[in-house]
PDB file of N, CA and C in Angstrom:
ATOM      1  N   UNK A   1       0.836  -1.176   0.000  1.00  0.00           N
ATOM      2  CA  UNK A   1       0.000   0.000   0.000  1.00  0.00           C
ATOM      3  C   UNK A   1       0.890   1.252   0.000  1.00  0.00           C
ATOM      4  N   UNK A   2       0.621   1.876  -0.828  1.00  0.00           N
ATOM      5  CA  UNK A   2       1.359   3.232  -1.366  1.00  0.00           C
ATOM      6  C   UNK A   2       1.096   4.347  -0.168  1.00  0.00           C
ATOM      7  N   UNK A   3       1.762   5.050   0.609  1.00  0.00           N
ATOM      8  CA  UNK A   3       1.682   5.993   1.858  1.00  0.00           C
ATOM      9  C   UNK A   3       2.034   7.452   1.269  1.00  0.00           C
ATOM     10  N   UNK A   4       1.208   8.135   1.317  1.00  0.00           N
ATOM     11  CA  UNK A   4       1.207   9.653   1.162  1.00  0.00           C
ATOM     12  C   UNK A   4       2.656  10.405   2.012  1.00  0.00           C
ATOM     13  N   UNK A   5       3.356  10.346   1.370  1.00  0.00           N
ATOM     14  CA  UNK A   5       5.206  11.135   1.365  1.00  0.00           C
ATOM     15  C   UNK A   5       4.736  12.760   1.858  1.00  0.00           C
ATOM     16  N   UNK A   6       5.416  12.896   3.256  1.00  0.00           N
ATOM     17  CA  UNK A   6       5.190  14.265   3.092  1.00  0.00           C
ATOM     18  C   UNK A   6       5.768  15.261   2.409  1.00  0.00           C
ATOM     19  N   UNK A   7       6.459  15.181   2.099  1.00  0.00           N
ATOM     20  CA  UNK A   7       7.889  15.671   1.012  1.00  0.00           C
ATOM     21  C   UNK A   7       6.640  16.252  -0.591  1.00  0.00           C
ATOM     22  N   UNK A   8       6.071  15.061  -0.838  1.00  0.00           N
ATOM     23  CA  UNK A   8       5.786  15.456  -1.864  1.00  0.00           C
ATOM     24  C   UNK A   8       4.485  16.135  -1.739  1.00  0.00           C
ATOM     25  N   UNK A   9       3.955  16.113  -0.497  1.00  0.00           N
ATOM     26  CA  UNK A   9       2.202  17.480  -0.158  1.00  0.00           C
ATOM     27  C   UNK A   9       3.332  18.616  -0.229  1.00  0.00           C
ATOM     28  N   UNK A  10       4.205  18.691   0.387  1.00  0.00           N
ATOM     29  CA  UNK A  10       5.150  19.641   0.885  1.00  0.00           C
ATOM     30  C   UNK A  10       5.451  20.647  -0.636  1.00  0.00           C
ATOM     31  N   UNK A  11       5.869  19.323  -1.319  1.00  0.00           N
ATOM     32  CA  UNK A  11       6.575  20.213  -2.468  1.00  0.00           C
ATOM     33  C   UNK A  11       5.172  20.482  -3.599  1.00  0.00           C
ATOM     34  N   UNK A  12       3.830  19.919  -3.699  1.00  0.00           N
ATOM     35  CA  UNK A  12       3.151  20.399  -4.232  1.00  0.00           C
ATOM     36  C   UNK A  12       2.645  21.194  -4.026  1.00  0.00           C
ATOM     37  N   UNK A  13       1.992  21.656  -2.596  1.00  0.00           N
ATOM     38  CA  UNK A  13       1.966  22.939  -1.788  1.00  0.00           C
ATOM     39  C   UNK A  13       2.887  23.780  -2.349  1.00  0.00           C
ATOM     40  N   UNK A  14       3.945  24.144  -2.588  1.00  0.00           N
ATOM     41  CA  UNK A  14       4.685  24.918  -2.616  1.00  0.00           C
ATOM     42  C   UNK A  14       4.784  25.352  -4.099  1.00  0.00           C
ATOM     43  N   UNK A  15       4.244  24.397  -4.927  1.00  0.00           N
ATOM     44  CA  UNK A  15       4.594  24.882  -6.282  1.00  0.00           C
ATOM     45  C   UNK A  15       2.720  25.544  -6.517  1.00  0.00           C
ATOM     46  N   UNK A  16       1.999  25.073  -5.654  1.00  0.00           N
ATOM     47  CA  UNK A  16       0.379  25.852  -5.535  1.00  0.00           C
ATOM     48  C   UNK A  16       1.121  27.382  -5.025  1.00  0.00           C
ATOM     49  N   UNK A  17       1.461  27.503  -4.269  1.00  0.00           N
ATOM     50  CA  UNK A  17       1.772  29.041  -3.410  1.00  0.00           C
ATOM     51  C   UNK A  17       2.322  29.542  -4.215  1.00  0.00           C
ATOM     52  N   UNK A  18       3.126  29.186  -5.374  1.00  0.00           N
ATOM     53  CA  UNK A  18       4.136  29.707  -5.894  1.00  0.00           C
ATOM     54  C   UNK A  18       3.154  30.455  -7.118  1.00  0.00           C
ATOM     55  N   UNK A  19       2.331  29.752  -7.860  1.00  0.00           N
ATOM     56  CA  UNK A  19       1.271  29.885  -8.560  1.00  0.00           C
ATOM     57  C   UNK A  19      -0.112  30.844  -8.477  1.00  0.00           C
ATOM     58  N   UNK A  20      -0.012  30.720  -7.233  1.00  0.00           N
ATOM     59  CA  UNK A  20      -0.803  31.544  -6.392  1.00  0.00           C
ATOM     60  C   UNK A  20      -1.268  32.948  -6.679  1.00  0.00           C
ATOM     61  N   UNK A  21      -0.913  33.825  -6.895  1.00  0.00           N
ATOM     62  CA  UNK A  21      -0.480  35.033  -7.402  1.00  0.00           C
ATOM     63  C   UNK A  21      -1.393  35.208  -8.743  1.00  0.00           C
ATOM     64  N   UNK A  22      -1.411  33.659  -9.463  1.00  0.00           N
ATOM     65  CA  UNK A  22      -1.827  34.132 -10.824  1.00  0.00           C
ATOM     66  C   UNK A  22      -3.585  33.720 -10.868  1.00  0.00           C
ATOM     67  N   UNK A  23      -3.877  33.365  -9.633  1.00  0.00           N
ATOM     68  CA  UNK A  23      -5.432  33.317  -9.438  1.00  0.00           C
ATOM     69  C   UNK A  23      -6.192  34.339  -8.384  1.00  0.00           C
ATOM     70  N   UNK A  24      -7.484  33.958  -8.224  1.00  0.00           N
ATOM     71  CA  UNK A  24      -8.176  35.258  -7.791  1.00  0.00           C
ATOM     72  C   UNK A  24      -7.928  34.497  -5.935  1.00  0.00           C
ATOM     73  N   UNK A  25      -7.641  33.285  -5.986  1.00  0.00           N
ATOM     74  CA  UNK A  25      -7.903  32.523  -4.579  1.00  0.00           C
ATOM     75  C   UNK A  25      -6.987  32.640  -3.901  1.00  0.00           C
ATOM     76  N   UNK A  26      -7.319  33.845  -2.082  1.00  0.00           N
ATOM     77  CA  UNK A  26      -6.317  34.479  -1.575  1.00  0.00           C
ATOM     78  C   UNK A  26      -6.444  33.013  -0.615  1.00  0.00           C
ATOM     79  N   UNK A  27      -6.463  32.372  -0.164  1.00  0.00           N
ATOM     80  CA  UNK A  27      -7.306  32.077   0.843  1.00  0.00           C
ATOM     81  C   UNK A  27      -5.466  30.818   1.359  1.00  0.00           C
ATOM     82  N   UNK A  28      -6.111  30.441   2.497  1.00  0.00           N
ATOM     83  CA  UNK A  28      -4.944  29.009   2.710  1.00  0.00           C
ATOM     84  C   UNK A  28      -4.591  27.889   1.889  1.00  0.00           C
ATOM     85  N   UNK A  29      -3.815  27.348   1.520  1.00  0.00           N
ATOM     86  CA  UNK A  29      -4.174  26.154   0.859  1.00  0.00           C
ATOM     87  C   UNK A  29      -3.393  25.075   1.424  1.00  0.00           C
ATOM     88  N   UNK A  30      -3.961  23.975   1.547  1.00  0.00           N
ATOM     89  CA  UNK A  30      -4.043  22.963   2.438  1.00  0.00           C
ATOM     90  C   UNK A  30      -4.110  21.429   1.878  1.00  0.00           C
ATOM     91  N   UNK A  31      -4.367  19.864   2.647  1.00  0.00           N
ATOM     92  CA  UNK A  31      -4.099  19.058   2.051  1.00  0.00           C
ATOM     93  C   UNK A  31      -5.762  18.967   1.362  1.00  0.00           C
ATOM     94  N   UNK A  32      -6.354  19.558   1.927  1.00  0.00           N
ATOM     95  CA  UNK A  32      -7.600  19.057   1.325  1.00  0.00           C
ATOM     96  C   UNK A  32      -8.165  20.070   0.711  1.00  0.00           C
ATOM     97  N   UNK A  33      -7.528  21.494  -0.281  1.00  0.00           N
ATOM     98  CA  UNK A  33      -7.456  22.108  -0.626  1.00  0.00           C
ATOM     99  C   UNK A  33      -8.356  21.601  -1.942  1.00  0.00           C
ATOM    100  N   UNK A  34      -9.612  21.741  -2.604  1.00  0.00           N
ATOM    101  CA  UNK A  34      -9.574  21.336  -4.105  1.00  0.00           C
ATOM    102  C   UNK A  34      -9.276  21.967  -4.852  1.00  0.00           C
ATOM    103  N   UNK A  35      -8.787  21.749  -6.565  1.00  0.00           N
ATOM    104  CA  UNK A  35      -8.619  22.083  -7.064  1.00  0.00           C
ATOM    105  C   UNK A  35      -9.634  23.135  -8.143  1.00  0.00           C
ATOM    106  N   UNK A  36     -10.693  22.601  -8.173  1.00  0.00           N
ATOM    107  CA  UNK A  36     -12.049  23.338  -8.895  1.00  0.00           C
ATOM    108  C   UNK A  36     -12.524  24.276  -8.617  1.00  0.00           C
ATOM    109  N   UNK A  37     -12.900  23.495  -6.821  1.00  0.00           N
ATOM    110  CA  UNK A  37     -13.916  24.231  -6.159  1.00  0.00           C
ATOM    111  C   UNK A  37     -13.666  25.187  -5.002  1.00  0.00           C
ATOM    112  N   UNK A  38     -12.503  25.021  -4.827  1.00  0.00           N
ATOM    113  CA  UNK A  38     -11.348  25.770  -3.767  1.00  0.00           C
ATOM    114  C   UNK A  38     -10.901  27.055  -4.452  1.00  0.00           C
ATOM    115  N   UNK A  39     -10.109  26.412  -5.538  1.00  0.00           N
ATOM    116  CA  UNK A  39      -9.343  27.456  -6.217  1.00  0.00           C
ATOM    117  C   UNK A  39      -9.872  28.011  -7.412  1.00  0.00           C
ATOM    118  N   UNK A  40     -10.724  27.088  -7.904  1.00  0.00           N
ATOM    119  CA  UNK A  40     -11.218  27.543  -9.105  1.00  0.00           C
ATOM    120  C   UNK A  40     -10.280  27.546 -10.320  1.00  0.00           C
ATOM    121  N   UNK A  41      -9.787  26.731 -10.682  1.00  0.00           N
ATOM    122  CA  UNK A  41      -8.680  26.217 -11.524  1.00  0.00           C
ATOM    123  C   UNK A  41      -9.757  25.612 -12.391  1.00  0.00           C
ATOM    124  N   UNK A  42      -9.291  25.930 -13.731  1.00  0.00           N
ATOM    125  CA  UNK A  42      -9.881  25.428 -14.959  1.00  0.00           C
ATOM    126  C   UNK A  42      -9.161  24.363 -15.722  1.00  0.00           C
ATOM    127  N   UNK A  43      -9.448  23.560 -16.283  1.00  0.00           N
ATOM    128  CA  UNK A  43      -9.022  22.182 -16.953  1.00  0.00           C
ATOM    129  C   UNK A  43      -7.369  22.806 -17.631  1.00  0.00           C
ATOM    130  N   UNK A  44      -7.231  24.014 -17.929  1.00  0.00           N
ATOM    131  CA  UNK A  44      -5.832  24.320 -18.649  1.00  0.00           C
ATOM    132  C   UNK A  44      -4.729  24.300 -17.731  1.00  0.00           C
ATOM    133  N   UNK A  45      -5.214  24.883 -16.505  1.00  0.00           N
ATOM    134  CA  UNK A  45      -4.480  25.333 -15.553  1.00  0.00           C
ATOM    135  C   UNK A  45      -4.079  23.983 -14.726  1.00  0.00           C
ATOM    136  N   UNK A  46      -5.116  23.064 -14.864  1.00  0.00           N
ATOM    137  CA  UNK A  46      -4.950  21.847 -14.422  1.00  0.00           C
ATOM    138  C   UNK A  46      -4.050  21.300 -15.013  1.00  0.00           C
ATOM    139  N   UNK A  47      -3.544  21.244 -16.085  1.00  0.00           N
ATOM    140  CA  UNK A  47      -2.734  20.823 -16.932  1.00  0.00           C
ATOM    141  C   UNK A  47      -1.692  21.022 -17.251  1.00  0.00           C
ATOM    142  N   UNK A  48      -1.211  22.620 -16.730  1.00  0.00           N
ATOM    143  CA  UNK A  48      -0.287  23.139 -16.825  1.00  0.00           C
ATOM    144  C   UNK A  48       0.402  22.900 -15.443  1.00  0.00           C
ATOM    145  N   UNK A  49      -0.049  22.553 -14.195  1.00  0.00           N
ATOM    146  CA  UNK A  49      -0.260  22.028 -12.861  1.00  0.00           C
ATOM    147  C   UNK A  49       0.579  20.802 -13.069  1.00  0.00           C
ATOM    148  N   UNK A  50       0.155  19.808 -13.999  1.00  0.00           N
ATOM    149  CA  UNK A  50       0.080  18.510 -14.101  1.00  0.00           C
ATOM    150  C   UNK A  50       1.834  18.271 -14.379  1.00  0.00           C
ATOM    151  N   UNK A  51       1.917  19.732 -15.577  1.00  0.00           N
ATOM    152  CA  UNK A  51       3.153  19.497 -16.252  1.00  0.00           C
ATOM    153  C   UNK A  51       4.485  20.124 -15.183  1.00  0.00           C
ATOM    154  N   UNK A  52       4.165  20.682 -14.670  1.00  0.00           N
ATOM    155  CA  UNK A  52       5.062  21.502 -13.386  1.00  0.00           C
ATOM    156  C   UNK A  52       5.195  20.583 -12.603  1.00  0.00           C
ATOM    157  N   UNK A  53       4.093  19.784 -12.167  1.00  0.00           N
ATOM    158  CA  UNK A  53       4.623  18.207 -11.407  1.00  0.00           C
ATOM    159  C   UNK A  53       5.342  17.424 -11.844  1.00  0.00           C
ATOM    160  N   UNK A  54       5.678  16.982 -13.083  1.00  0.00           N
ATOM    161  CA  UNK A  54       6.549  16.215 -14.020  1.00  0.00           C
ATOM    162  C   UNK A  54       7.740  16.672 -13.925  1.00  0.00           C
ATOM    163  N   UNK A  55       7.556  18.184 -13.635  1.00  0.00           N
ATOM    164  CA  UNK A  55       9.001  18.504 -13.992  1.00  0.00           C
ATOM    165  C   UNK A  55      10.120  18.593 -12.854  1.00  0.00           C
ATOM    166  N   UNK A  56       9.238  18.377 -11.589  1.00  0.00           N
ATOM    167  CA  UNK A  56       9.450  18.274 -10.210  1.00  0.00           C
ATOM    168  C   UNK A  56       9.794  16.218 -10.031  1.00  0.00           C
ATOM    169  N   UNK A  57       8.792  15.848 -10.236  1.00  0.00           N
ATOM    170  CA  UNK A  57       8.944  14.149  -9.965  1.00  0.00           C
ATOM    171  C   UNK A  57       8.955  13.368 -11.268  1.00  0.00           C
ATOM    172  N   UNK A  58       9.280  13.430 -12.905  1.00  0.00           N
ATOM    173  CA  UNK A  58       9.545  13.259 -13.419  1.00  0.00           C
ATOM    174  C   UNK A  58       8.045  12.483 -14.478  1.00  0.00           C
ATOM    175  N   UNK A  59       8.129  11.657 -14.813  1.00  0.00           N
ATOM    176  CA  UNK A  59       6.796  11.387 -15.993  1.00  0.00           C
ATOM    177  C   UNK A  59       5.797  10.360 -15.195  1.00  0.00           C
ATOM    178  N   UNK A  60       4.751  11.084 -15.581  1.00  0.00           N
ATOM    179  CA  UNK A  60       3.619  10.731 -14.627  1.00  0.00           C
ATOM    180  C   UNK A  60       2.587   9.944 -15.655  1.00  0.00           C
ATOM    181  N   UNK A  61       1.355   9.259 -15.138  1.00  0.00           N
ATOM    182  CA  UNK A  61       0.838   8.707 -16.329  1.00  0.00           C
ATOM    183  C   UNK A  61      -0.751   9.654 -15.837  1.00  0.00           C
ATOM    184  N   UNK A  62      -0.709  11.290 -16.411  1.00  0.00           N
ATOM    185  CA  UNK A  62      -1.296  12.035 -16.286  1.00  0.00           C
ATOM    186  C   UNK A  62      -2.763  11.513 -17.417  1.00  0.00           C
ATOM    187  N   UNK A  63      -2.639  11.062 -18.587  1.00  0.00           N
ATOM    188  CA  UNK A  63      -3.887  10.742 -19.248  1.00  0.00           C
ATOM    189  C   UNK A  63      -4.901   9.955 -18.644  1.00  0.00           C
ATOM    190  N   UNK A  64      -4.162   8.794 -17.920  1.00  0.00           N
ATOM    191  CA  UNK A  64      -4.995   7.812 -17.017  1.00  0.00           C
ATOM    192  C   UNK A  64      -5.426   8.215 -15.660  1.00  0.00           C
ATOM    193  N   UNK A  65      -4.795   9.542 -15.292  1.00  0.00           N
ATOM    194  CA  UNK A  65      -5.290   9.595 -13.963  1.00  0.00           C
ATOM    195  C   UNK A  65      -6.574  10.768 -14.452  1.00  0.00           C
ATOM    196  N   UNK A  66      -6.597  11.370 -15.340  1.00  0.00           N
ATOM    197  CA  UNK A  66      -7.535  12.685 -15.665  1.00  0.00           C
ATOM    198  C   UNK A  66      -8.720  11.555 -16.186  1.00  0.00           C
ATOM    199  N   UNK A  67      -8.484  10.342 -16.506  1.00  0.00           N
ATOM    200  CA  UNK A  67      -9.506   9.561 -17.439  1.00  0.00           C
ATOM    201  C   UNK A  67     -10.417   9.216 -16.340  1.00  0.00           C
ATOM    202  N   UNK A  68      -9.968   8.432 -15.438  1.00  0.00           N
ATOM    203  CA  UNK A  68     -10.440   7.652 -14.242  1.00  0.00           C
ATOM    204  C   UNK A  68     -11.343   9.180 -13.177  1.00  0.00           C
ATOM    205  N   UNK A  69     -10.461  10.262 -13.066  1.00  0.00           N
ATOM    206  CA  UNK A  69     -11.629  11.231 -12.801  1.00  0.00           C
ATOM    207  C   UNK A  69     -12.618  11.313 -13.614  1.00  0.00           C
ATOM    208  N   UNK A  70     -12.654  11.573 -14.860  1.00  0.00           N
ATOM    209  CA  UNK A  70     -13.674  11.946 -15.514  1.00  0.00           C
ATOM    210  C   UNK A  70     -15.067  10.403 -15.527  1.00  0.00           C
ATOM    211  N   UNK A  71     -14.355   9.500 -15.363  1.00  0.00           N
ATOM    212  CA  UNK A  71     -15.475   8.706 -15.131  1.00  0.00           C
ATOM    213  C   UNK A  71     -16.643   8.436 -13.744  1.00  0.00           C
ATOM    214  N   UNK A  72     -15.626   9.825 -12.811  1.00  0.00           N
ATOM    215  CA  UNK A  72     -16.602   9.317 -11.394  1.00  0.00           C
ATOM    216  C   UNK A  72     -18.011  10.215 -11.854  1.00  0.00           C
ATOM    217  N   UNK A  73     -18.415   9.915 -10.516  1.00  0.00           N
ATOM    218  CA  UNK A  73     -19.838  11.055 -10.494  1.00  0.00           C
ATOM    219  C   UNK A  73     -19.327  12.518 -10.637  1.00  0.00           C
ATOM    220  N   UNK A  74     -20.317  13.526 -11.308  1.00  0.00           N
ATOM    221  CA  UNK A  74     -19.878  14.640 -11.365  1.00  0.00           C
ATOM    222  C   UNK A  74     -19.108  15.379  -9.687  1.00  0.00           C
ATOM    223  N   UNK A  75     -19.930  15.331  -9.125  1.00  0.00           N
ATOM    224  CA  UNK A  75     -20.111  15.536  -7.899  1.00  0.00           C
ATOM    225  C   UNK A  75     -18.559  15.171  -7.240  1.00  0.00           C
ATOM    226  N   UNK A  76     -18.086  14.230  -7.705  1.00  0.00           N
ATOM    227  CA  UNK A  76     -16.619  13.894  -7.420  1.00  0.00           C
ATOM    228  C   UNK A  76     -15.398  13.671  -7.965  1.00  0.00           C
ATOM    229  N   UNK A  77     -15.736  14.345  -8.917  1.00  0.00           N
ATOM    230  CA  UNK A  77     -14.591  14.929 -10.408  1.00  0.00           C
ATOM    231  C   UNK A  77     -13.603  15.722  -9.255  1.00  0.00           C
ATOM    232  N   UNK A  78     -13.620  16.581  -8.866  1.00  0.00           N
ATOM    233  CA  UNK A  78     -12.466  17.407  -8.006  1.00  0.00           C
ATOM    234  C   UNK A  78     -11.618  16.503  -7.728  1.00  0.00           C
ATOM    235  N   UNK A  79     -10.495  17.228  -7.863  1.00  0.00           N
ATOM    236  CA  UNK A  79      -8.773  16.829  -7.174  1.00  0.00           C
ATOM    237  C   UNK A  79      -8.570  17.578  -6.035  1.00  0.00           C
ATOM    238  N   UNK A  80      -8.515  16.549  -4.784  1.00  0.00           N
ATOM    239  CA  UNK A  80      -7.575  17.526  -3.951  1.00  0.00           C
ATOM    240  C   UNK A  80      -5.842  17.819  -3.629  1.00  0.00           C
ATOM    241  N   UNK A  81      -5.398  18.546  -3.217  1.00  0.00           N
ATOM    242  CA  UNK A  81      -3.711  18.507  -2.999  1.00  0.00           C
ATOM    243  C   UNK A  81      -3.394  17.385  -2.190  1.00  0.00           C
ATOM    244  N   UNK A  82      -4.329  16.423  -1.385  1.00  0.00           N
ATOM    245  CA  UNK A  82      -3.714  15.210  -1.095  1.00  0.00           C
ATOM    246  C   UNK A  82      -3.770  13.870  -2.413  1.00  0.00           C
ATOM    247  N   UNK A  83      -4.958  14.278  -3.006  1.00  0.00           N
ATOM    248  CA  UNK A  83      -5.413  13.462  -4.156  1.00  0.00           C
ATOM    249  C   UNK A  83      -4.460  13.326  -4.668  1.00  0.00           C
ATOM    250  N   UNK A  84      -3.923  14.282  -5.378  1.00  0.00           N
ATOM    251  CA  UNK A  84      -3.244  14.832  -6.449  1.00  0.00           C
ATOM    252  C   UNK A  84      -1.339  14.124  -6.063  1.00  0.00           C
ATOM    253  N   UNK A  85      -1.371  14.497  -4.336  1.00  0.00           N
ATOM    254  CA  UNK A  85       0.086  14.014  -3.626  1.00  0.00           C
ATOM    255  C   UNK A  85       0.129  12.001  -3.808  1.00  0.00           C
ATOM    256  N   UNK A  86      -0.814  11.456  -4.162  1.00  0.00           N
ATOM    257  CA  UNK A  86      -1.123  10.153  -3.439  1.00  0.00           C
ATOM    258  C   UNK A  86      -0.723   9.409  -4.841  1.00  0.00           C
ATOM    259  N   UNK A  87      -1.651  10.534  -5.964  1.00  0.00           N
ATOM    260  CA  UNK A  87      -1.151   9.311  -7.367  1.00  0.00           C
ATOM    261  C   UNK A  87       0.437  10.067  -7.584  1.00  0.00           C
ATOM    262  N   UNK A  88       0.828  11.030  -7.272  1.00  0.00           N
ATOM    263  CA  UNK A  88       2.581  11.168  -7.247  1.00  0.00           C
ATOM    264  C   UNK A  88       3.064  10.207  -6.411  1.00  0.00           C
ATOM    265  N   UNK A  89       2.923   9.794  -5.498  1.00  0.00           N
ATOM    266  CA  UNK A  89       3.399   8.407  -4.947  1.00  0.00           C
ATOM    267  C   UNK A  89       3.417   7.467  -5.243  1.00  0.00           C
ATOM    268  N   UNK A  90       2.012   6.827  -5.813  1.00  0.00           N
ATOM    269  CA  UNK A  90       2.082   5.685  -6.342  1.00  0.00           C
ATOM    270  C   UNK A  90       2.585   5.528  -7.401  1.00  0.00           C
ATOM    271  N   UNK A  91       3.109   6.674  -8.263  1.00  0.00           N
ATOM    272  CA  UNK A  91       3.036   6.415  -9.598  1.00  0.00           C
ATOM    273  C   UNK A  91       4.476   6.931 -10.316  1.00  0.00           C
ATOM    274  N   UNK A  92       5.548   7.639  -9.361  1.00  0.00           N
ATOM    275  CA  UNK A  92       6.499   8.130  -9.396  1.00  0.00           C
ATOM    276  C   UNK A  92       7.601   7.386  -9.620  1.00  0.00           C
ATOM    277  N   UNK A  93       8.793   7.586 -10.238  1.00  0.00           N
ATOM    278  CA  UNK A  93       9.944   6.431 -10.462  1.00  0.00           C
ATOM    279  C   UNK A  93      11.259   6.954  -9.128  1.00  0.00           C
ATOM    280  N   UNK A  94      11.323   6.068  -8.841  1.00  0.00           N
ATOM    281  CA  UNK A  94      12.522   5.771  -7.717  1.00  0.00           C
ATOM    282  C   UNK A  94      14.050   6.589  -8.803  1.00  0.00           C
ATOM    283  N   UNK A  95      14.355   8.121  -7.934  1.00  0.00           N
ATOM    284  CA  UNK A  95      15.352   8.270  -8.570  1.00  0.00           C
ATOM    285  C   UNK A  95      16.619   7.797  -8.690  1.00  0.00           C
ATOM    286  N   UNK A  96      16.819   7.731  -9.937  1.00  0.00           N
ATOM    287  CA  UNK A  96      18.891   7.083 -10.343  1.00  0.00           C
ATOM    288  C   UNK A  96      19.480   7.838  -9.608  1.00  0.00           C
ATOM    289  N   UNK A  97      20.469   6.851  -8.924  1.00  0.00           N
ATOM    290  CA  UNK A  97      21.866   7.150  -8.083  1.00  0.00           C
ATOM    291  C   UNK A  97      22.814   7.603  -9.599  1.00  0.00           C
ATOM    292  N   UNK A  98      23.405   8.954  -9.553  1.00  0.00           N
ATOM    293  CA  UNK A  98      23.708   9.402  -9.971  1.00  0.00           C
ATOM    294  C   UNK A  98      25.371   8.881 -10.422  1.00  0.00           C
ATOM    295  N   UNK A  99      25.855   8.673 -11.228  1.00  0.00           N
ATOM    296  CA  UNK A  99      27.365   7.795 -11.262  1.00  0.00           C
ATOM    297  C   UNK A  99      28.575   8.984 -10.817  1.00  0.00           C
ATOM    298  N   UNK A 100      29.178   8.698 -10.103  1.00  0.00           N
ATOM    299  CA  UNK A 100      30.226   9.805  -9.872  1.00  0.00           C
ATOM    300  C   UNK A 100      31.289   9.233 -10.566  1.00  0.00           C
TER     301      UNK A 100
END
């Protein structure tokens, strides 16, 4: 069973705050922060989100995780910043020891 890394709420938090600035949502943001209905983030921004995570934890299998939302109930389409931290865990590659 895959365990939610605090490292990586930590560092997605941080790339939200960093972002921050370019939305209207002053407010805290947190693990259970959503993405829709919290912040009001639109499907582009989601995406552009998606790709800033990649570039942080490397290639993600972002088509399958946006697919599997879109099939829940409307009502539970939202991502939260733990949501969002949990499939970066499960789904992340163990980084290369670097050769000296």
């Amino acid at each position: 069973m895959t365990t939610l890394d605090p490292q990586v709420v930590q560092a997605i938090l941080a790339l939200l705050e960093d972002a921050q600035g370019d939305w209207e949502y002053t407010g805290d943001i947190g693990v259970d922060t959503r993405f829709v209905a919290d912040l009001g983030l639109e499907s582009l921004e989601i995406v552009i989100l998606s790709t800033m995570v990649q570039q942080q934890f490397g290639k993600l299998p972002f088509p399958q995780f946006f697919e599997e939302i879109g099939q829940r109930p409307v009502n539970q389409r939202d991502i939260t910043v733990a949501g969002l931290a949990m499939f970066v865990c499960e789904h992340r590659q163990p980084k290369q020891l670097e050769e000296v």
